[in-house]
Protein backbone atom coordinates (compact mmCIF):
# COMPACT_ATOMS: atom_id res chain seq x y z
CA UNK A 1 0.00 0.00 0.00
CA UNK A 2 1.35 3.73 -1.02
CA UNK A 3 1.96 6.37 1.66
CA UNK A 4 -0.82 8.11 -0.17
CA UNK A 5 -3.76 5.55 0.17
CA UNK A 6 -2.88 4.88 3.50
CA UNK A 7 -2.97 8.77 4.67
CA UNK A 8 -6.68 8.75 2.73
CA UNK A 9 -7.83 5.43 4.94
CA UNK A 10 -7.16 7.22 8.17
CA UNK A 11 -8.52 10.29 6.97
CA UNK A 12 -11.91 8.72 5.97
CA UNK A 13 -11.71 6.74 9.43
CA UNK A 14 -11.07 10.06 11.49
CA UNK A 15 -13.87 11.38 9.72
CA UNK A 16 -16.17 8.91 10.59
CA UNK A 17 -14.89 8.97 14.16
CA UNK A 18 -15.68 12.85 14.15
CA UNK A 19 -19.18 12.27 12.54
CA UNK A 20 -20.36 9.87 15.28
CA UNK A 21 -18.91 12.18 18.27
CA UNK A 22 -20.82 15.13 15.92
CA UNK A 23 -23.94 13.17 16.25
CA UNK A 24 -23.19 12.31 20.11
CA UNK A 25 -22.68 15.59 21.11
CA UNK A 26 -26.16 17.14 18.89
CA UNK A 27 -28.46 14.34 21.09
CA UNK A 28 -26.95 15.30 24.13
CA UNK A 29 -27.86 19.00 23.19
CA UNK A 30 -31.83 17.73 22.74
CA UNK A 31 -31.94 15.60 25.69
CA UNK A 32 -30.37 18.22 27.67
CA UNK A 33 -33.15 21.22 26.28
CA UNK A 34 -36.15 18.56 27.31
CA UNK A 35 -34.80 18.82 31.06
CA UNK A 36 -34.57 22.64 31.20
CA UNK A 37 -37.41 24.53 31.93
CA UNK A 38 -38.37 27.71 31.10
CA UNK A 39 -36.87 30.74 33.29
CA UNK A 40 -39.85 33.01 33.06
CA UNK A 41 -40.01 36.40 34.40
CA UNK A 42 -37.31 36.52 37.54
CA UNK A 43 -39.77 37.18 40.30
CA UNK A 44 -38.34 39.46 43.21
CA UNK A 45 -38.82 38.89 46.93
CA UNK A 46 -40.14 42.08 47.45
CA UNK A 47 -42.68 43.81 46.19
CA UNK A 48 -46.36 43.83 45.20
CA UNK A 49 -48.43 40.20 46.07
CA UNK A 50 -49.84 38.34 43.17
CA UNK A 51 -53.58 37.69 43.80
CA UNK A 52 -53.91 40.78 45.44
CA UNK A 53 -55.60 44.00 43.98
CA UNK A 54 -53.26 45.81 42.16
CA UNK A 55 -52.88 49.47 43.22
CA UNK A 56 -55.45 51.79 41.78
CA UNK A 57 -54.40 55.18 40.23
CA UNK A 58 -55.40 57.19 37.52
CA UNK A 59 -52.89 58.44 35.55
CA UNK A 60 -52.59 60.71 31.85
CA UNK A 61 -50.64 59.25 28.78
CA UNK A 62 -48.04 61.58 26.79
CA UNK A 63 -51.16 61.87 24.54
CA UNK A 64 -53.58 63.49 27.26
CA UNK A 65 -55.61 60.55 27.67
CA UNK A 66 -56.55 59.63 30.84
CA UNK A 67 -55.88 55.55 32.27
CA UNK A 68 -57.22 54.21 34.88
CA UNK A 69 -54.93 51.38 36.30
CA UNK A 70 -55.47 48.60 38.89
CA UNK A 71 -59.58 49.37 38.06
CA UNK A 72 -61.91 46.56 37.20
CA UNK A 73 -62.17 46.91 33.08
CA UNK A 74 -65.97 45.52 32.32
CA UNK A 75 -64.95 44.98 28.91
CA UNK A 76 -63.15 42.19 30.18
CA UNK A 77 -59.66 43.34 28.76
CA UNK A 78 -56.52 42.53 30.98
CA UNK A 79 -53.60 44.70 31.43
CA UNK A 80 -49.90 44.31 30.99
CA UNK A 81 -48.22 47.45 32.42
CA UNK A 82 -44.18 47.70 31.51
CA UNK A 83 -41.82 50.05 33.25
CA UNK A 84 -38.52 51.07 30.99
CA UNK A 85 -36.64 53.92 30.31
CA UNK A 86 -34.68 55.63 27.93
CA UNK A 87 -31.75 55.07 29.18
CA UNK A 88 -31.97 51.07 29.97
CA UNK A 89 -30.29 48.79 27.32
CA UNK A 90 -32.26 45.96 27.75
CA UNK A 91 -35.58 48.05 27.36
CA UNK A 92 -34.73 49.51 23.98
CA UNK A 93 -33.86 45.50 23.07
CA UNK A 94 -36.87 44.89 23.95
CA UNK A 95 -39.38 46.83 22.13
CA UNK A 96 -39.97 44.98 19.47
CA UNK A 97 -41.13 42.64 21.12
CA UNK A 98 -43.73 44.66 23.09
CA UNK A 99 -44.46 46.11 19.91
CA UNK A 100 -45.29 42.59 18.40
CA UNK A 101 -46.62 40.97 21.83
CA UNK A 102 -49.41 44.10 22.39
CA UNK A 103 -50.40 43.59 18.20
CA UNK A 104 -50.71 39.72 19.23
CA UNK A 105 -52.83 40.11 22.34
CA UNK A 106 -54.79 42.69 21.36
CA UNK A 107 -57.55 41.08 21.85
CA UNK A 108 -57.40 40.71 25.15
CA UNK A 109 -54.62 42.98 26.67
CA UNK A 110 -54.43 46.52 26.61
CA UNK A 111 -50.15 47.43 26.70
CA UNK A 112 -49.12 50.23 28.70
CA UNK A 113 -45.37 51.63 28.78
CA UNK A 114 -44.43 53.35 32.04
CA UNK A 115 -41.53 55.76 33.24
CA UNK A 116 -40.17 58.49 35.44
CA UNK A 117 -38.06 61.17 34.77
CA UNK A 118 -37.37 64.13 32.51
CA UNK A 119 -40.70 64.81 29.74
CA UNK A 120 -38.60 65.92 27.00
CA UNK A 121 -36.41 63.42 27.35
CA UNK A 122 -39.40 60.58 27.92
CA UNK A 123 -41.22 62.35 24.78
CA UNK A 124 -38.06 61.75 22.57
CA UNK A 125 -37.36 58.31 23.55
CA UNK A 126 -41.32 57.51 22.18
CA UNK A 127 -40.57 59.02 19.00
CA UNK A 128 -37.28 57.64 18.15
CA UNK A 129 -38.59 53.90 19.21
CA UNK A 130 -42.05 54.48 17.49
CA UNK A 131 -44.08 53.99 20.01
CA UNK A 132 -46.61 56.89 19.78
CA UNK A 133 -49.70 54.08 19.33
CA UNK A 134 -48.83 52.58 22.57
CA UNK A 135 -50.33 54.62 25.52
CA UNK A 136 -46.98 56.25 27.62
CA UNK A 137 -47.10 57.27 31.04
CA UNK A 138 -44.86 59.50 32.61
CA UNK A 139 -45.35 59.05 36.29
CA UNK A 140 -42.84 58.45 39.50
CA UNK A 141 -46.07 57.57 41.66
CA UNK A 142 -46.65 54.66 39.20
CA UNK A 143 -43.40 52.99 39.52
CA UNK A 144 -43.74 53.92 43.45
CA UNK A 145 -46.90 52.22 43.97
CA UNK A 146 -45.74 48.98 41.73
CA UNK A 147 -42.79 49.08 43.83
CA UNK A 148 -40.69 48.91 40.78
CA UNK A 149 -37.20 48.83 41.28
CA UNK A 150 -35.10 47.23 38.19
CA UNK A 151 -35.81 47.99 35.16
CA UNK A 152 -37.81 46.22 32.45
CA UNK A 153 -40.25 45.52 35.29
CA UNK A 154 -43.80 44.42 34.29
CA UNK A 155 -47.51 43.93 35.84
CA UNK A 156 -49.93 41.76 34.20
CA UNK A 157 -52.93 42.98 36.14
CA UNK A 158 -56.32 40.86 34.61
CA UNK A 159 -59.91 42.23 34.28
CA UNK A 160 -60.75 42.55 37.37
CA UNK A 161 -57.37 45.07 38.81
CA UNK A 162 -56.08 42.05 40.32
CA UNK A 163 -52.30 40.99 39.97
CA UNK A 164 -51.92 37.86 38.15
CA UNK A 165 -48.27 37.84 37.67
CA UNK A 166 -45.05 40.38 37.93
CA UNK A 167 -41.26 40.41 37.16
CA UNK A 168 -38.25 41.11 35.22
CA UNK A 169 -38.32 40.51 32.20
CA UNK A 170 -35.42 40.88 29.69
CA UNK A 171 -37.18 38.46 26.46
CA UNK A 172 -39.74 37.66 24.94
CA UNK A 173 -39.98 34.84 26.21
CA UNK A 174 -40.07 36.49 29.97
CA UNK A 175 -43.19 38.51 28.39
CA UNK A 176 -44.70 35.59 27.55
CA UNK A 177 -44.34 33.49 30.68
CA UNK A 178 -46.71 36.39 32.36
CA UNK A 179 -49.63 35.17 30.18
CA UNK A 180 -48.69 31.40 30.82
CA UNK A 181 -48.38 32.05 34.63
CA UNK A 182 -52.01 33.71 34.26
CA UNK A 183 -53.04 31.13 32.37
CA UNK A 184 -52.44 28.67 34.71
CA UNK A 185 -53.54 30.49 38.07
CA UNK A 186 -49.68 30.46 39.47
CA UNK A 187 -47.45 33.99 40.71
CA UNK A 188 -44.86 32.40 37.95
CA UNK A 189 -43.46 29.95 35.96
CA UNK A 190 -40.95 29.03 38.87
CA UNK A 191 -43.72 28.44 41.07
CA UNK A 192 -45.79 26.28 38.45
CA UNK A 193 -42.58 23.82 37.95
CA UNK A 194 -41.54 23.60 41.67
CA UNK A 195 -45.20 22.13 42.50
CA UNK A 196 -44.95 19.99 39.72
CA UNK A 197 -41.69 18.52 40.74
């Protein structure tokens, strides 16, 4: 046998090798996404009590319309109320999802966007993410009677003005877990998967 045929046969074999460890490796990867759960929105120890009525306050948007919040809405509409601000990161990553959440739900959730803090500079921040159809509040009593403290912070209050779920949320996917915890009658996802364990 020549040099060069040999060299190909362990080639060919070393590729093989690699393929199966490929393989190996890619159903590890599956079997290892079944067992993780999803994080949902990262609950804080402190804070309002889910269950509870939400605080009541009426407020005005950047448009002049007035809100009332933490009210019982007899059209039977729920209410997802998220705190950012201009100058958080993470909240101008996640817009578009709000954005694309509040056009998904709309039949059932009315989207608020809260804040604190200078108007021009709140006013600004609306225009350059496009968010002028999406009611804006401007109000440090808001984020005082949530008892917001980190920022994206959000309140899923159902029709009623009762809590139904509250948290961080940094994703999509920490949007979404709001309406599954809601769904399901639980303060979050964590709580949902540690009484089914």
């Amino acid at each position: 046998m020549s040099p060069l045929v040999l060299s190909n046969i362990v080639l060919w074999v070393l590729v093989l090798v690699l393929a199966a460890v490929l393989l190996a490796v890619v159903r590890q990867l599956g079997v290892l996404h079944e067992r993780i759960t999803p994080a949902g929105a990262l609950m804080l120890n402190r804070g309002l009590t889910v269950g509870e009525p939400a605080p009541s306050l009426e407020v005005v948007d950047l448009a002049g319309r007035a809100l009332q919040l933490g009210a019982r809405h007899p059209d039977g509409r729920s209410t997802l109320l998220l705190f950012v601000s201009p100058s958080c990161p993470v909240c101008k990553t996640l817009l578009p999802a709000v954005k694309s959440t509040g056009r998904g739900e709309r039949d059932w959730l009315d989207l608020v966007l809260a804040s604190d803090g200078d108007l021009a500079e709140q006013q600004a921040f609306v225009r350059a993410q496009g968010l002028e159809a999406i009611p804006y509040v401007v109000s440090r009593a808001l984020g005082l009677a949530y008892q917001v403290s980190r920022l994206p912070f959000a309140a899923l209050l159902d029709e009623n003005g009762v809590l139904r779920a509250r948290g961080l949320v940094n994703s999509r996917e920490h949007l979404e877990s709001l309406f599954e915890a809601k769904r399901l009658g639980v303060a979050s996802l964590q709580e949902y998967f540690s009484g089914a364990a």
